[in-house]
Protein backbone atom coordinates (compact mmCIF):
# COMPACT_ATOMS: atom_id res chain seq x y z
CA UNK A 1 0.00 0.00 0.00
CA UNK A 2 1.11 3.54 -0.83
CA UNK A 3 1.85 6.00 1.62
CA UNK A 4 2.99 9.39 2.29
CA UNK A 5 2.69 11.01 5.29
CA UNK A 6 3.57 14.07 6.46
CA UNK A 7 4.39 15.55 9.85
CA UNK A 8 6.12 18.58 11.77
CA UNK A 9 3.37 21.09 11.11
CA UNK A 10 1.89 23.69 13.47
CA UNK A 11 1.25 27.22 15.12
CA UNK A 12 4.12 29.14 14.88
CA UNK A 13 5.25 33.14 15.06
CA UNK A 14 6.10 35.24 12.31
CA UNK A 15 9.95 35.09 11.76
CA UNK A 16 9.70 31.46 13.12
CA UNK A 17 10.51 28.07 11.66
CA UNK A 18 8.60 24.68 10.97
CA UNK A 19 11.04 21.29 9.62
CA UNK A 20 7.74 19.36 7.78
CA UNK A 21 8.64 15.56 7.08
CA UNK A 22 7.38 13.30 4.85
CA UNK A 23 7.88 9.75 4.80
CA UNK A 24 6.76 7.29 2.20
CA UNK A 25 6.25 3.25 1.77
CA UNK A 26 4.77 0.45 -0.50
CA UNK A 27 6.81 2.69 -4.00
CA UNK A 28 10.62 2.58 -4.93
CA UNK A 29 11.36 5.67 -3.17
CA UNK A 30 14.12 6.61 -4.65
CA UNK A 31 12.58 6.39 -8.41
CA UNK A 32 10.73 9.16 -7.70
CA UNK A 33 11.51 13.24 -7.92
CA UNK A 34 9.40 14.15 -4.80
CA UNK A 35 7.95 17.81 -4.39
CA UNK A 36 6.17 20.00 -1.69
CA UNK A 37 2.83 21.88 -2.45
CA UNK A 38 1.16 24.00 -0.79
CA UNK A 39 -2.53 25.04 -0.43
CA UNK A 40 -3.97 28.23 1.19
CA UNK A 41 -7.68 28.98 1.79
CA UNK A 42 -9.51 29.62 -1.06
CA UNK A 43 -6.56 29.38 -3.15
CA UNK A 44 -5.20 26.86 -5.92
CA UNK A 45 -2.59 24.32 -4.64
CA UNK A 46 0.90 25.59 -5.93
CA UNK A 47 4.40 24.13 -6.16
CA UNK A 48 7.03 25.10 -3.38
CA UNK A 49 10.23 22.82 -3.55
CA UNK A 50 11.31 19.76 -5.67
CA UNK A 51 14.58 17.57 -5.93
CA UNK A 52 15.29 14.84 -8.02
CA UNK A 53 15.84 11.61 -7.21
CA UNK A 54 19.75 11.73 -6.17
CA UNK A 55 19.07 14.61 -4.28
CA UNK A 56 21.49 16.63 -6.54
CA UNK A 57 19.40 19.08 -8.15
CA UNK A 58 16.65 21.18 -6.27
CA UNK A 59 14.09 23.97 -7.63
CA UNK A 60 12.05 26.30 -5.13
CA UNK A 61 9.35 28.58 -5.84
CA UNK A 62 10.15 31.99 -5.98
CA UNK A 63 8.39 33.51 -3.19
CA UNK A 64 10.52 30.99 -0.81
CA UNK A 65 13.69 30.84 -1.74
CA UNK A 66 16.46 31.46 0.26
CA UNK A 67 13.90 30.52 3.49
CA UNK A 68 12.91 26.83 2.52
CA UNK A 69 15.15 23.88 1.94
CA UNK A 70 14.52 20.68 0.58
CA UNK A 71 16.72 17.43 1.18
CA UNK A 72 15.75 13.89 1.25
CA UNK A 73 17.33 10.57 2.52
CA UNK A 74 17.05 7.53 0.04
CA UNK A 75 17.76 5.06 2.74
CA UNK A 76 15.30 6.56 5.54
CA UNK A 77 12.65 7.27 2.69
CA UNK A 78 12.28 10.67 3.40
CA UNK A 79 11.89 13.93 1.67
CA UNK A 80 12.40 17.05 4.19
CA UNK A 81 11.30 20.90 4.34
CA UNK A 82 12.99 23.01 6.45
CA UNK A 83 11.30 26.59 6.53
CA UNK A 84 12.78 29.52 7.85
CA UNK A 85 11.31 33.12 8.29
CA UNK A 86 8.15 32.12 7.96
CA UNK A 87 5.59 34.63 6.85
CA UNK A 88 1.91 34.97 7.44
CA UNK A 89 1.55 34.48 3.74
CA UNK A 90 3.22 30.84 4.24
CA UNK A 91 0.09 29.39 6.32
CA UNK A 92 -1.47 26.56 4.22
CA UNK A 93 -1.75 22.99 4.23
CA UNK A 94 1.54 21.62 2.35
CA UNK A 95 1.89 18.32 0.94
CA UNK A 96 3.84 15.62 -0.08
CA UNK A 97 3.87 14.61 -3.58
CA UNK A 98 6.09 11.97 -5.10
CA UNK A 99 6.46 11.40 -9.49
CA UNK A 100 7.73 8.77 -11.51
CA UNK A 101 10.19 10.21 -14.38
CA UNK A 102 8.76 9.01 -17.37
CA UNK A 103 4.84 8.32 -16.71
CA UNK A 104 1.83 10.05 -15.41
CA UNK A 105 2.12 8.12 -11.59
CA UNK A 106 1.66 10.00 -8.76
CA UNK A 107 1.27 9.95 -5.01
CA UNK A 108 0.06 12.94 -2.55
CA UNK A 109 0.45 12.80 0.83
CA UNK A 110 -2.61 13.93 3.25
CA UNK A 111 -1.24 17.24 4.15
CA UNK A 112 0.14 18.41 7.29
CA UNK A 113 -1.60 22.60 8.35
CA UNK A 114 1.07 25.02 8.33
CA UNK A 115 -0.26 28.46 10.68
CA UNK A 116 2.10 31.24 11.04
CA UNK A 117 0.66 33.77 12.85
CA UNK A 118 1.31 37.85 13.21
């Protein structure tokens, strides 16, 4: 069975940081390029972070670079965000999503609430 779950959300201040994990099971883990997404209230889910599957090559969003980092650990099965200076304008629910190279399968994760407040 396919999982991703995510964890390490929360209520935090303005300036603050959050470390989200996700960790996945029942897929080849490291086939995948795994991303974060993110999803405000009464907005569109959009892209935040992605790295490939060696972990060499990594692509942010532009309204979070230099805060956010993405890493992941093959062996663990893990795909990390570490976000820094968080804003009010970074509270959504982010998720995990993980895609094969070369076909159209994918796998979200449930979402973990992200709530930075003034």
């Amino acid at each position: 069975q396919v999982q991703l779950v995510e964890s390490g959300g929360g209520l935090v201040q303005s300036g603050g940081s959050l470390r989200l994990s996700c960790t996945a099971s029942g897929f080849t883990f490291h086939y995948y390029v795994m991303k974060w997404y993110r999803q405000a209230p009464g907005k569109e889910r959009e892209f935040v972070a992605g790295v490939t599957r060696d972990g060499g090559v990594k692509r942010y969003a532009d309204s979070v670079k230099g805060r956010f980092a993405i890493s992941r650990d093959n062996r663990r099965k893990t795909v990390d965000l570490q976000m820094n200076s968080l804003e009010v304008e970074d509270t959504a629910v982010y998720y995990c999503k993980a895609e094969a190279v070369g076909s159209n399968t994918e796998y979200w994760g449930q979402g973990t609430q992200v709530t930075v407040s003034a």
